[in-house]
N, C-alpha and C. Protein backbone atom coordinates (compact mmCIF):
# COMPACT_ATOMS: atom_id res chain seq x y z
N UNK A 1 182.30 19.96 -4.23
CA UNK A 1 182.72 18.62 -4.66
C UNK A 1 183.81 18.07 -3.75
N UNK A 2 184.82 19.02 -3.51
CA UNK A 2 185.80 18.54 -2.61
C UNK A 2 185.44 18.30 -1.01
N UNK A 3 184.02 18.89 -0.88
CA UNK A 3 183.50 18.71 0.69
C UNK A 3 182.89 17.21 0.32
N UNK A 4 182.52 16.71 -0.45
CA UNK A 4 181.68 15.88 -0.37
C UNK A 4 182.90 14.74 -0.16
N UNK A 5 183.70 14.86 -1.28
CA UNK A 5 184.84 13.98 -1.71
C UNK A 5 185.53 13.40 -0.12
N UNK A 6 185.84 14.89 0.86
CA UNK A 6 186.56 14.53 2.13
C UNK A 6 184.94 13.67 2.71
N UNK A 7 184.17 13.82 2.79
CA UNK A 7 182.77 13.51 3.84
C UNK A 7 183.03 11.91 3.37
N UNK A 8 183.11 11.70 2.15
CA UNK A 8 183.03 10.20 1.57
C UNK A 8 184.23 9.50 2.64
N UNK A 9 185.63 10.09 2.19
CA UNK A 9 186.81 9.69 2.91
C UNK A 9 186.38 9.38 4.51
N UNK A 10 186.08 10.75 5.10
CA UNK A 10 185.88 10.48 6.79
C UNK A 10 185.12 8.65 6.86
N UNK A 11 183.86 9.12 6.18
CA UNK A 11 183.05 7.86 6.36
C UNK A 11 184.09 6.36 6.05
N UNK A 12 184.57 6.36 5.40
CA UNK A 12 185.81 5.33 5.12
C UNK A 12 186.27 5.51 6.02
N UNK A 13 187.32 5.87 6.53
CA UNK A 13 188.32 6.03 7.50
C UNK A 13 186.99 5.06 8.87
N UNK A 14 186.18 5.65 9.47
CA UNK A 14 184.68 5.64 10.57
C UNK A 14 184.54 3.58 9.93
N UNK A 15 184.20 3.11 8.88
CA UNK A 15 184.09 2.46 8.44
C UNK A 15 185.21 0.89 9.14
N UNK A 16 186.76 1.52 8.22
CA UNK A 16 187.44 0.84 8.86
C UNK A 16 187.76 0.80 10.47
N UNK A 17 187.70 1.65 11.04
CA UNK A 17 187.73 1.94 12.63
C UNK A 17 186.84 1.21 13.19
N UNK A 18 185.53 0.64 12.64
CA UNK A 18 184.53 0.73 13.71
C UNK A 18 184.55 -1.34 13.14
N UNK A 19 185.73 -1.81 12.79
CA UNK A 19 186.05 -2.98 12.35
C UNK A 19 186.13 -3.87 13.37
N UNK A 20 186.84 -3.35 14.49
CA UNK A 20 187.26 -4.12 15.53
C UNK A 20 188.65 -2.95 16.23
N UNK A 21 188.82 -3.48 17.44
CA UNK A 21 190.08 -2.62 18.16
C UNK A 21 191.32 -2.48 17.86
N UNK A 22 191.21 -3.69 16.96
CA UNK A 22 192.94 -4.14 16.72
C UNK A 22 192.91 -3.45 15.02
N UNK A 23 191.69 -3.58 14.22
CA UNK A 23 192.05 -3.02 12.93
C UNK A 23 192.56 -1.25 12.58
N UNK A 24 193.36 -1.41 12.14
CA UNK A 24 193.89 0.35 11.75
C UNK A 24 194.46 0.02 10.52
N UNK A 25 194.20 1.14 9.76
CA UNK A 25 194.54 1.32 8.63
C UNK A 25 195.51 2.19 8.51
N UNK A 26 196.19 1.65 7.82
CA UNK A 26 197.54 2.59 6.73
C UNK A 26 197.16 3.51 6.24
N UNK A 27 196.73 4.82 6.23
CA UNK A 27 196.67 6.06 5.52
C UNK A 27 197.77 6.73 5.55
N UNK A 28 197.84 7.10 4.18
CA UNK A 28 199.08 8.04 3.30
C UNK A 28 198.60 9.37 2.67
N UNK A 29 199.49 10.01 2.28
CA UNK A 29 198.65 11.59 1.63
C UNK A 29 199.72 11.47 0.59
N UNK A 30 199.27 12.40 -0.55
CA UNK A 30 200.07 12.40 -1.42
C UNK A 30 200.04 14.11 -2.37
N UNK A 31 200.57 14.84 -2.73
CA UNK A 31 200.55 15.77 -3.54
C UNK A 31 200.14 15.23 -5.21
N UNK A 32 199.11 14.97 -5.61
CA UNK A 32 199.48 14.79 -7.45
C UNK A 32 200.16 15.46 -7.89
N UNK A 33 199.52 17.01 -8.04
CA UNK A 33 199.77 18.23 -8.37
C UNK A 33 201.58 18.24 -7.89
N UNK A 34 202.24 17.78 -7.46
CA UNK A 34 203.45 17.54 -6.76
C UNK A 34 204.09 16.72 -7.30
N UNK A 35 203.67 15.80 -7.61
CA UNK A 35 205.13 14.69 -8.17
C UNK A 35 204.62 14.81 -9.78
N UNK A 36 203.39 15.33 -9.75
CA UNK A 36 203.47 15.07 -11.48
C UNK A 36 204.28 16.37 -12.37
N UNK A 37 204.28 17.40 -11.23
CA UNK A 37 205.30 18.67 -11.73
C UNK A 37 206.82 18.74 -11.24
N UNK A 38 206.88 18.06 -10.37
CA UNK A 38 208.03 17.75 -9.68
C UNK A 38 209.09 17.11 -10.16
N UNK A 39 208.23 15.46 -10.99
CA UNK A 39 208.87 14.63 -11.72
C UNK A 39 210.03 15.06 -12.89
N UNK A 40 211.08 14.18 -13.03
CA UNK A 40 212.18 15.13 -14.59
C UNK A 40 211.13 14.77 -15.35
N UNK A 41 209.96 13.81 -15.71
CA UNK A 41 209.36 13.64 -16.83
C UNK A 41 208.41 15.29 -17.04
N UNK A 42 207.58 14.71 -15.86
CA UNK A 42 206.80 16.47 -15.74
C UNK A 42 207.95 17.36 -15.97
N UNK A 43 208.83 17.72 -15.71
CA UNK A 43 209.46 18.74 -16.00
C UNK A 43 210.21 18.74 -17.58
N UNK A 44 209.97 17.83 -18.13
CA UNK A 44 210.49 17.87 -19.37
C UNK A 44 209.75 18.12 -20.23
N UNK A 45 208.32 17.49 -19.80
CA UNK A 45 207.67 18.23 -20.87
C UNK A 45 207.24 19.07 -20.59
N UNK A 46 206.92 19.86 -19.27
CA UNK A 46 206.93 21.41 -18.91
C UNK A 46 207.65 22.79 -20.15
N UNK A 47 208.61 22.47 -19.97
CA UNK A 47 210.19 22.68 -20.70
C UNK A 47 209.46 22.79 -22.15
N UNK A 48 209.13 21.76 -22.57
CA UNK A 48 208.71 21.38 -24.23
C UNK A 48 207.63 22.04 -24.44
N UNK A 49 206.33 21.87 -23.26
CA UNK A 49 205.17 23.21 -23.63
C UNK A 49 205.56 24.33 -23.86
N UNK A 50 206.24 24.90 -22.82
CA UNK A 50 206.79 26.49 -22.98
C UNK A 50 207.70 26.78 -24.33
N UNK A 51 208.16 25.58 -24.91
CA UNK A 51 209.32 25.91 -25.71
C UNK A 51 207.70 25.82 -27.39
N UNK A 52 207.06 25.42 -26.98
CA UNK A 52 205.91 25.14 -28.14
C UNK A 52 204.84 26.75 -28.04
N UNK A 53 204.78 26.76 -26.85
CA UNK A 53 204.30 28.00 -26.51
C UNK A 53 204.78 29.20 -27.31
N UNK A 54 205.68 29.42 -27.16
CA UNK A 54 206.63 30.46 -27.62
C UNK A 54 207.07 30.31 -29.24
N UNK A 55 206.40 29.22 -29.73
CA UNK A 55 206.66 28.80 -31.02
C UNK A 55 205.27 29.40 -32.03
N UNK A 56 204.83 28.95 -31.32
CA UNK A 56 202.98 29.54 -31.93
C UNK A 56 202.93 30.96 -31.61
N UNK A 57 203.71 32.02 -30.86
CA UNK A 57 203.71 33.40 -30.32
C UNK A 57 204.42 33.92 -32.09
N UNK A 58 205.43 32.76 -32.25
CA UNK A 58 206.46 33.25 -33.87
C UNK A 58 205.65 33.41 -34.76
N UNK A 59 204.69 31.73 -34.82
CA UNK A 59 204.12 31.77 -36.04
C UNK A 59 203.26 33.25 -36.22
N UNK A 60 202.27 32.88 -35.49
CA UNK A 60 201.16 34.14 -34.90
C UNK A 60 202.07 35.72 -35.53
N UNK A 61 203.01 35.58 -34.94
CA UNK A 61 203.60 37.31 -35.22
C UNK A 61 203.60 38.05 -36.61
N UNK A 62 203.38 37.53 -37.52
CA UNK A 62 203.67 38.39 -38.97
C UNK A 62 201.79 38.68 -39.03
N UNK A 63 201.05 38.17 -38.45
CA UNK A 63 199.58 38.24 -38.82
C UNK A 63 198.85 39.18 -37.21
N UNK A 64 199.43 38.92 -36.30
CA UNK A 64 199.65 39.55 -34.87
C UNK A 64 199.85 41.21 -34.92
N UNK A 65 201.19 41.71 -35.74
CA UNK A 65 201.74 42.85 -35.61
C UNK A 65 200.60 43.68 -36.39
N UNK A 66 200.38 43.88 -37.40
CA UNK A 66 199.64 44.56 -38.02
C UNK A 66 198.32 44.85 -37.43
N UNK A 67 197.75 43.75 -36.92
CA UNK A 67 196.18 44.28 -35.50
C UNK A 67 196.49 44.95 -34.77
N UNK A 68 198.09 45.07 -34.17
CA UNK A 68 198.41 46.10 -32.89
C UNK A 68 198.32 47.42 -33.69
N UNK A 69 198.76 47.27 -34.90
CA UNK A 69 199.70 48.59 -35.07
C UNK A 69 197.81 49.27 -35.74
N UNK A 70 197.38 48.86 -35.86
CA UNK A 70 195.68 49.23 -36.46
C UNK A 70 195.29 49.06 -35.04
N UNK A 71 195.13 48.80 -34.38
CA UNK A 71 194.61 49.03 -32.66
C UNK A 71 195.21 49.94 -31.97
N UNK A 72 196.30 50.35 -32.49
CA UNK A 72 196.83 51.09 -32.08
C UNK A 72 196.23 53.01 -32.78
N UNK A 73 196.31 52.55 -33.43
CA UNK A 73 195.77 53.85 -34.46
C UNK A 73 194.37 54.20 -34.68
N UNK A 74 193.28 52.93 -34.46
CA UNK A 74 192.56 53.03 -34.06
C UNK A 74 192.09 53.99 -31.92
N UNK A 75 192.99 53.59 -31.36
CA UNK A 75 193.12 54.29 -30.16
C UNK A 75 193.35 55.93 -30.21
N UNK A 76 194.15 55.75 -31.04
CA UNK A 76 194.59 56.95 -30.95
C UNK A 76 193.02 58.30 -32.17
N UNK A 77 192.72 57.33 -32.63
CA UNK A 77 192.02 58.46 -33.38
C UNK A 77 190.58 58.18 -32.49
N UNK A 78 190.29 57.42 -31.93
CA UNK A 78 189.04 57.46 -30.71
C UNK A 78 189.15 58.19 -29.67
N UNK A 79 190.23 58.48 -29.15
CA UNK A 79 191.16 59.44 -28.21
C UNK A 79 191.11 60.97 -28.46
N UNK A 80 191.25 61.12 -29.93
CA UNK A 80 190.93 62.58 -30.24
C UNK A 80 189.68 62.77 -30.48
N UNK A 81 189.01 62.18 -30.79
CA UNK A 81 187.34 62.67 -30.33
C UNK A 81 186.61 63.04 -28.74
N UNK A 82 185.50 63.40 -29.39
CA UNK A 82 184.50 63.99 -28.38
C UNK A 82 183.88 62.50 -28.20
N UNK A 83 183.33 62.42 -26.98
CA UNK A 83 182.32 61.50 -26.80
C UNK A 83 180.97 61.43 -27.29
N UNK A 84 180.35 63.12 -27.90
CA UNK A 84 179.65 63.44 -28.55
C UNK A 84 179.44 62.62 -29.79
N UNK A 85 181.34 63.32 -30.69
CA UNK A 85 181.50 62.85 -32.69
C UNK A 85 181.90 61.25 -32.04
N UNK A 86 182.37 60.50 -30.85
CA UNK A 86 182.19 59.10 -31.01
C UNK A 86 181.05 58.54 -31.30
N UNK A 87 180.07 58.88 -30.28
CA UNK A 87 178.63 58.29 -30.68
C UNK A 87 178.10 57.99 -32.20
N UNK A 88 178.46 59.08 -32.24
CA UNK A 88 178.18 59.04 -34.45
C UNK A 88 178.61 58.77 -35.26
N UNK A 89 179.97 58.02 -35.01
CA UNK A 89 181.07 57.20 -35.37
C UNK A 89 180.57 55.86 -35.52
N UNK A 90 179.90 55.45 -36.32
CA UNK A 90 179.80 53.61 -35.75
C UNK A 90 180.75 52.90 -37.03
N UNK A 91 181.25 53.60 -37.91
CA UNK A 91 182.62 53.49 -38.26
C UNK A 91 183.67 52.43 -37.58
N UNK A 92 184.29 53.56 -36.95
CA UNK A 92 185.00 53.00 -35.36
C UNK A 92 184.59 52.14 -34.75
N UNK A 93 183.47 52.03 -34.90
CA UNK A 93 182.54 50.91 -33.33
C UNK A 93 182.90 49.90 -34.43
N UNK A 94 182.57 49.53 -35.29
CA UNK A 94 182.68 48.46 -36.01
C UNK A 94 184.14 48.03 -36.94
N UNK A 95 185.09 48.88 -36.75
CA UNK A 95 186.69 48.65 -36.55
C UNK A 95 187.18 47.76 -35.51
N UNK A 96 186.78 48.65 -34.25
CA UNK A 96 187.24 48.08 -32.96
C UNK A 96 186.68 46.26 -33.29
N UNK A 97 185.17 46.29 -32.76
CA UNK A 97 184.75 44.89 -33.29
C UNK A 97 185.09 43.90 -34.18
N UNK A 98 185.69 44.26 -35.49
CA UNK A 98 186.34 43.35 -36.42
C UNK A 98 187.99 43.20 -35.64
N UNK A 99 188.68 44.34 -35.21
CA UNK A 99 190.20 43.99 -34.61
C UNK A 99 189.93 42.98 -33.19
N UNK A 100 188.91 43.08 -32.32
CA UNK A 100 188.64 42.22 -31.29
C UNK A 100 188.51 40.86 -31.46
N UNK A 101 187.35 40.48 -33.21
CA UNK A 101 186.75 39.73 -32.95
C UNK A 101 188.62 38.81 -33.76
N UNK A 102 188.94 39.19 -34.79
CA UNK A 102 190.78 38.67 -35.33
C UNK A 102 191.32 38.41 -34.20
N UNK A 103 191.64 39.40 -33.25
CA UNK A 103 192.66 39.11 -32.11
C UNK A 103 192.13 37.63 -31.20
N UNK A 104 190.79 37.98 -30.88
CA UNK A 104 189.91 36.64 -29.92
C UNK A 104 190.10 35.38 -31.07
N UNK A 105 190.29 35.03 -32.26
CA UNK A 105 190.68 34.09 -33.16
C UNK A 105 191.38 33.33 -33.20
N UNK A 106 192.72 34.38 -33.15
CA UNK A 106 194.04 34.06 -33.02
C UNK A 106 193.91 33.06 -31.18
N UNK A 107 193.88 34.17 -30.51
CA UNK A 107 193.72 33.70 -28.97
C UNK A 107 193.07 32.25 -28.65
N UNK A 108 191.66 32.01 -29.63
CA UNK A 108 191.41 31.18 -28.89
C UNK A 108 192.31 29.78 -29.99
N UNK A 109 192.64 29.88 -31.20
CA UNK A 109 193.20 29.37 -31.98
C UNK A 109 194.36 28.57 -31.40
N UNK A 110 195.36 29.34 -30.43
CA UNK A 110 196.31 28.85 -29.84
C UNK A 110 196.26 28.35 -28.75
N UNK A 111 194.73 28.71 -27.76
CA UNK A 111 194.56 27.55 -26.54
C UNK A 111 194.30 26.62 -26.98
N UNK A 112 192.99 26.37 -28.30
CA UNK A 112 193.02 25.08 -28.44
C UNK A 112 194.62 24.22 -28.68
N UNK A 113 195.27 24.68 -29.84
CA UNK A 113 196.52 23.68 -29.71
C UNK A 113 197.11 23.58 -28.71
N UNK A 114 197.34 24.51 -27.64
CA UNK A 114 197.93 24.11 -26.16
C UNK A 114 197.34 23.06 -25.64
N UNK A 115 195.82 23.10 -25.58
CA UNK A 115 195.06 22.27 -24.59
C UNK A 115 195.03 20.95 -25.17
N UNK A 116 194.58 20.37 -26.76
CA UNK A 116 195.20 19.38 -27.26
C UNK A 116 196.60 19.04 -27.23
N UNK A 117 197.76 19.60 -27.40
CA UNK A 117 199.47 18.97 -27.20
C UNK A 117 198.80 18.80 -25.55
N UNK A 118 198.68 19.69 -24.47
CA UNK A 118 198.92 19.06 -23.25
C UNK A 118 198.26 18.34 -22.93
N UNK A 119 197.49 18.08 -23.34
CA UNK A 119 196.77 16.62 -23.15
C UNK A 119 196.98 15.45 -24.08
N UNK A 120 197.51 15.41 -24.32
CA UNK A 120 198.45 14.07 -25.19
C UNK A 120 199.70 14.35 -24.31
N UNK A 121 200.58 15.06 -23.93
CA UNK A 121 201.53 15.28 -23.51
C UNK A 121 201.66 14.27 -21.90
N UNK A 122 200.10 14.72 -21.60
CA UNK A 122 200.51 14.21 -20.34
C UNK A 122 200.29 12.88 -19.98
N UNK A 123 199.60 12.41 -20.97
CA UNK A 123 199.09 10.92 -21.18
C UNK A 123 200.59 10.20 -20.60
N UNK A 124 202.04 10.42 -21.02
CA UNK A 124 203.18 9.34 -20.24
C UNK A 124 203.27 9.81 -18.86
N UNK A 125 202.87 11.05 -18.74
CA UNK A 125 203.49 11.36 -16.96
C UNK A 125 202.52 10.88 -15.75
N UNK A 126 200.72 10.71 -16.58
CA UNK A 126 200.03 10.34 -15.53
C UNK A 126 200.45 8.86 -15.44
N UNK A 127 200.87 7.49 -16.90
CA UNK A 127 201.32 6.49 -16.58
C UNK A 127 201.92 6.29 -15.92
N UNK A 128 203.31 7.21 -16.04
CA UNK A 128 204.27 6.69 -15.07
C UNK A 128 203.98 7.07 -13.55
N UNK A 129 203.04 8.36 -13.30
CA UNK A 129 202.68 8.52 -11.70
C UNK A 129 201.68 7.14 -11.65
N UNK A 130 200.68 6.61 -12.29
CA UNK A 130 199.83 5.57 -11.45
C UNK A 130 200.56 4.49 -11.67
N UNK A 131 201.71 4.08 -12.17
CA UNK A 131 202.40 2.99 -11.52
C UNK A 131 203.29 2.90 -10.41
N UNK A 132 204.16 4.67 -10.27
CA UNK A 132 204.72 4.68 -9.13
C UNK A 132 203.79 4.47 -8.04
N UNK A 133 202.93 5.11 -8.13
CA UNK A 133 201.52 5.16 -6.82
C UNK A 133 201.14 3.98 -6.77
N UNK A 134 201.48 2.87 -7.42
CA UNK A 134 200.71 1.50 -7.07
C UNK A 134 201.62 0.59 -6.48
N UNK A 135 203.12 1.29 -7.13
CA UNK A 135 204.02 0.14 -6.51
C UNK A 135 204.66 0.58 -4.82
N UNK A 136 204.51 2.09 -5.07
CA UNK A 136 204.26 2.43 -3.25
C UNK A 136 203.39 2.15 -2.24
N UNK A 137 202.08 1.69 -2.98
CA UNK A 137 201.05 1.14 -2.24
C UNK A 137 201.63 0.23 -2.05
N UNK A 138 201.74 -0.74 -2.83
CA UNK A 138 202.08 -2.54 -2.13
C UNK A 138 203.40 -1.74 -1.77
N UNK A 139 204.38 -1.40 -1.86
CA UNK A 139 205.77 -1.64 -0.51
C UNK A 139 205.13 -0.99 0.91
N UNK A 140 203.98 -0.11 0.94
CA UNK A 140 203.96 0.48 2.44
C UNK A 140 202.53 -0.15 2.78
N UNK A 141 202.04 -1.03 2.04
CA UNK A 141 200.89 -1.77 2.47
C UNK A 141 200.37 -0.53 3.00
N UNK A 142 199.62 0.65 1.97
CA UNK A 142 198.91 1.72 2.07
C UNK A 142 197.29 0.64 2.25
N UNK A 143 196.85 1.26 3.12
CA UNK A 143 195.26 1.21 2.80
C UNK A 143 194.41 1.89 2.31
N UNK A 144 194.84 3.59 2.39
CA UNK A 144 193.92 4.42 2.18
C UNK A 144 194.79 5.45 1.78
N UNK A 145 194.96 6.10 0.74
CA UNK A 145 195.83 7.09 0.02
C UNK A 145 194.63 7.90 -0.31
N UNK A 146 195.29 9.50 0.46
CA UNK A 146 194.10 10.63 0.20
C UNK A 146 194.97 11.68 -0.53
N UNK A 147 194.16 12.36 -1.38
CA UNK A 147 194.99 13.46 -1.97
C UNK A 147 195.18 14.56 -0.54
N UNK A 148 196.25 15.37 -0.82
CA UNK A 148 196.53 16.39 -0.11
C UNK A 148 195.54 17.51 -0.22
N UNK A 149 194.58 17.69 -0.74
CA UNK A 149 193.45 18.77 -1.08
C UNK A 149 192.73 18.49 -0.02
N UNK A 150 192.28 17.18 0.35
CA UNK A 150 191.21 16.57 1.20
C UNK A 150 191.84 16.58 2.44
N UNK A 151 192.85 16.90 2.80
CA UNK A 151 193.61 16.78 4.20
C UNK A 151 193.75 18.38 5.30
N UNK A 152 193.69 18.23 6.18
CA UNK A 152 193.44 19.34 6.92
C UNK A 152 194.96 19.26 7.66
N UNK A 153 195.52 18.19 7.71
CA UNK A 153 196.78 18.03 8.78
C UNK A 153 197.59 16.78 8.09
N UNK A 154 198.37 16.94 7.76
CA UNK A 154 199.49 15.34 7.85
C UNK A 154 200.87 15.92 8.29
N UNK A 155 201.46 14.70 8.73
CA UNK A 155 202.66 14.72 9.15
C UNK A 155 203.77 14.57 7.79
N UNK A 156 205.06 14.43 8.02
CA UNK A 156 206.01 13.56 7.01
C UNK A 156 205.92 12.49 6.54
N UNK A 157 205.83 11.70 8.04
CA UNK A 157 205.61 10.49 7.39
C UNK A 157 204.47 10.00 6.96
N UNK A 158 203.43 10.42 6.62
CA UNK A 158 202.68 9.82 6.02
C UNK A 158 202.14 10.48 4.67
N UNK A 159 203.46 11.39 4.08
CA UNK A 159 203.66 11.90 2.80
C UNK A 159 204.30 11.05 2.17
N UNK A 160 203.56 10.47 1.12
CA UNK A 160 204.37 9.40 0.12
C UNK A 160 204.84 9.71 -1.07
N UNK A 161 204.92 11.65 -1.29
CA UNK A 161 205.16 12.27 -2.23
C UNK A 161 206.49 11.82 -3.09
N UNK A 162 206.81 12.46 -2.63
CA UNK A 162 208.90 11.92 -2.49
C UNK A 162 208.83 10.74 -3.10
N UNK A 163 208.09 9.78 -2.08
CA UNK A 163 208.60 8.11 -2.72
C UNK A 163 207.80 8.15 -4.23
N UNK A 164 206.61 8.90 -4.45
CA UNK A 164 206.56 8.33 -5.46
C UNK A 164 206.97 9.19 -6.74
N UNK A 165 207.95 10.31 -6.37
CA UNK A 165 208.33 11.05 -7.33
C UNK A 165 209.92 9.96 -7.87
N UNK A 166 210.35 9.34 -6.87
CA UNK A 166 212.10 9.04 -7.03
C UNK A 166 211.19 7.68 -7.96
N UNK A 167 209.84 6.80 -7.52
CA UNK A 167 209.51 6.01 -8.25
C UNK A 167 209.44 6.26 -10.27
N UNK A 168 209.24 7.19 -10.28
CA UNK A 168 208.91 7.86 -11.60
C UNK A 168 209.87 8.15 -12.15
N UNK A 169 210.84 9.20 -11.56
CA UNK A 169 212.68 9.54 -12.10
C UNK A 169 213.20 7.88 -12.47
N UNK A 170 212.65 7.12 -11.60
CA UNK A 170 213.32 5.78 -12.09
C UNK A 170 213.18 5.02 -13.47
N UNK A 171 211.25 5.62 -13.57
CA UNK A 171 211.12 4.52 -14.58
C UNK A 171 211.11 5.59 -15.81
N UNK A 172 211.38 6.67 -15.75
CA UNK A 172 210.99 7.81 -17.00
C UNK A 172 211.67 8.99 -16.77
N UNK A 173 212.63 9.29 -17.31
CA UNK A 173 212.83 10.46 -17.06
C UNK A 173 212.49 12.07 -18.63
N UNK A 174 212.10 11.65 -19.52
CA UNK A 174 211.65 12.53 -20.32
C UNK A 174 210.85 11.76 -21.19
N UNK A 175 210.07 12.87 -22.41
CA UNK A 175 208.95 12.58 -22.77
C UNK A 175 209.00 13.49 -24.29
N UNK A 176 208.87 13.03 -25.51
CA UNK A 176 208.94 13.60 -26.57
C UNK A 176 207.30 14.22 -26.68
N UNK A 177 207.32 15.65 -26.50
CA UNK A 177 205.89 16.24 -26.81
C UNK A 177 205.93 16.74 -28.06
N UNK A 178 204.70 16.13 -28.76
CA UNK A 178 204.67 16.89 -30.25
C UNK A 178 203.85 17.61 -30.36
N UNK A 179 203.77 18.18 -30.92
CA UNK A 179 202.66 19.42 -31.16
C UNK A 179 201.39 19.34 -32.15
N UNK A 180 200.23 19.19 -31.11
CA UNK A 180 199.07 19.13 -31.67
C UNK A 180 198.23 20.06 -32.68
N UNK A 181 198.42 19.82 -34.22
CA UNK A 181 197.93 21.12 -34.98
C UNK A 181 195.67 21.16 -34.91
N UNK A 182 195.69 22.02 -34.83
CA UNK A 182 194.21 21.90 -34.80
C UNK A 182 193.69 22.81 -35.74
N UNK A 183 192.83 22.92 -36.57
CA UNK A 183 191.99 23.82 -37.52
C UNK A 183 191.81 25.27 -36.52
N UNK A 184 192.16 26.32 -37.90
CA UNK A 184 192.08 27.90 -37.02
C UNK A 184 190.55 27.89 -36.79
N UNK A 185 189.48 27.54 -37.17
CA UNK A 185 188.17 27.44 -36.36
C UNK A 185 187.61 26.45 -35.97
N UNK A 186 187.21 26.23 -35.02
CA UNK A 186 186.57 24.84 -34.52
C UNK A 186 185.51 24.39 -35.37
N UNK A 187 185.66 22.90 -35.25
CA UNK A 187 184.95 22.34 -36.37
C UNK A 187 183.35 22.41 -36.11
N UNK A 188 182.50 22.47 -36.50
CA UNK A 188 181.02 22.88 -35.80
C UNK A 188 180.56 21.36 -35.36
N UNK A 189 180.16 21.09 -34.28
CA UNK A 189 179.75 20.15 -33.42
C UNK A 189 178.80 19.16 -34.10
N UNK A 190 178.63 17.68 -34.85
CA UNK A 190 177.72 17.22 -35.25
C UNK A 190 176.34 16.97 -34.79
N UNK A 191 175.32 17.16 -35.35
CA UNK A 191 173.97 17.16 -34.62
C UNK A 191 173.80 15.66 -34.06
N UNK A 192 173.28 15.89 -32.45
CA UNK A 192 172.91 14.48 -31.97
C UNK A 192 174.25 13.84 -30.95
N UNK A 193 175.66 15.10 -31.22
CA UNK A 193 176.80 14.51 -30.44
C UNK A 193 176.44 15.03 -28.83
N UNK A 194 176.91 14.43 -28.11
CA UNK A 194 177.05 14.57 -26.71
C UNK A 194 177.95 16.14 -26.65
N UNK A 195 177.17 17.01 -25.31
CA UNK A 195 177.65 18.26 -24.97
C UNK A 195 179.00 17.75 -24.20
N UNK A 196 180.11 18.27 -24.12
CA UNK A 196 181.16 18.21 -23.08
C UNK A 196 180.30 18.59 -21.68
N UNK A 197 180.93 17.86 -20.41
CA UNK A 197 180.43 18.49 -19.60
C UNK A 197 181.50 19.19 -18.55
């Protein structure tokens, strides 16, 4: 995707060039991945994930400890067997499987609320990056702004990172993230809805 993405760009770049002698274009590069983590906003709510992160590790813990300490004991009495008396154990086999399938619950229970809060979360930091990025376009009369993924070589100056990170500290500097609660099992998909792709 990203070969195709640069092939599109070259052809642009070939495009404007082949305009006339005198036309050249303004090309800029930019880090996203860079000013949107860079930014105090990105970094504030960075700060607020991890601090939410570590909040759902609390809740999780009184229902958490007791699977270790039974996974644990479970190990240990699979450990003193033969590989022989395991086989004939399906006991055990179907212990292990119920502590896997609780633990994978929990697990996936808490990406979903990560992945919902950070995506609401980031909804102010991408605003405030596509307005810095627009109002750096019109001051450097950019023509052609490429991500830094698609670039094989740039110089300094034609990194507009910086400018458009101090653009963003200007207009935002933090971001109240709340925390997205989601049902401990996913809701079953209505018949006839569109697959994610």
């Amino acid at each position: 995707m990203k070969t195709l993405h640069a092939i599109f760009l070259s052809l642009a770049l070939l495009t404007l060039g082949a305009g006339g002698a005198t036309a050249q274009a303004n090309v800029a590069v930019i880090s996203q991945e860079g000013a949107l983590l860079q930014s105090k906003v990105g970094k504030s709510v960075a700060e607020q994930l991890l601090a939410i992160d570590k909040q759902i590790d609390v809740e999780f813990e009184p229902e958490l400890a007791p699977l270790r300490t039974q996974a644990q004991q479970l190990n240990a009495e699979i450990s003193a067997l033969t590989p022989e008396v395991l086989r004939t154990r399906t006991d055990l086999m179907r212990r292990e499987q119920e502590l896997r399938q609780k633990l994978g619950e929990l697990a996936d229970w808490k990406k979903r609320q990560m992945n919902a809060t950070g995506e609401e979360a980031r909804k102010p930091i991408l605003q405030a990056y596509e307005a810095a990025v627009n109002a750096v376009i019109t001051e450097k009369k950019i023509d052609i702004l490429l991500n830094e993924s698609a670039v094989l070589f740039r110089n300094k100056q034609s990194d507009i990172t910086a400018d458009v990170i101090k653009k963003m500290d200007e207009a935002v500097s933090t971001s109240v993230v709340v925390r997205v609660r989601v049902p401990r099992k996913p809701e079953p998909q209505q018949p006839g809805a569109r697959q994610g792709r």
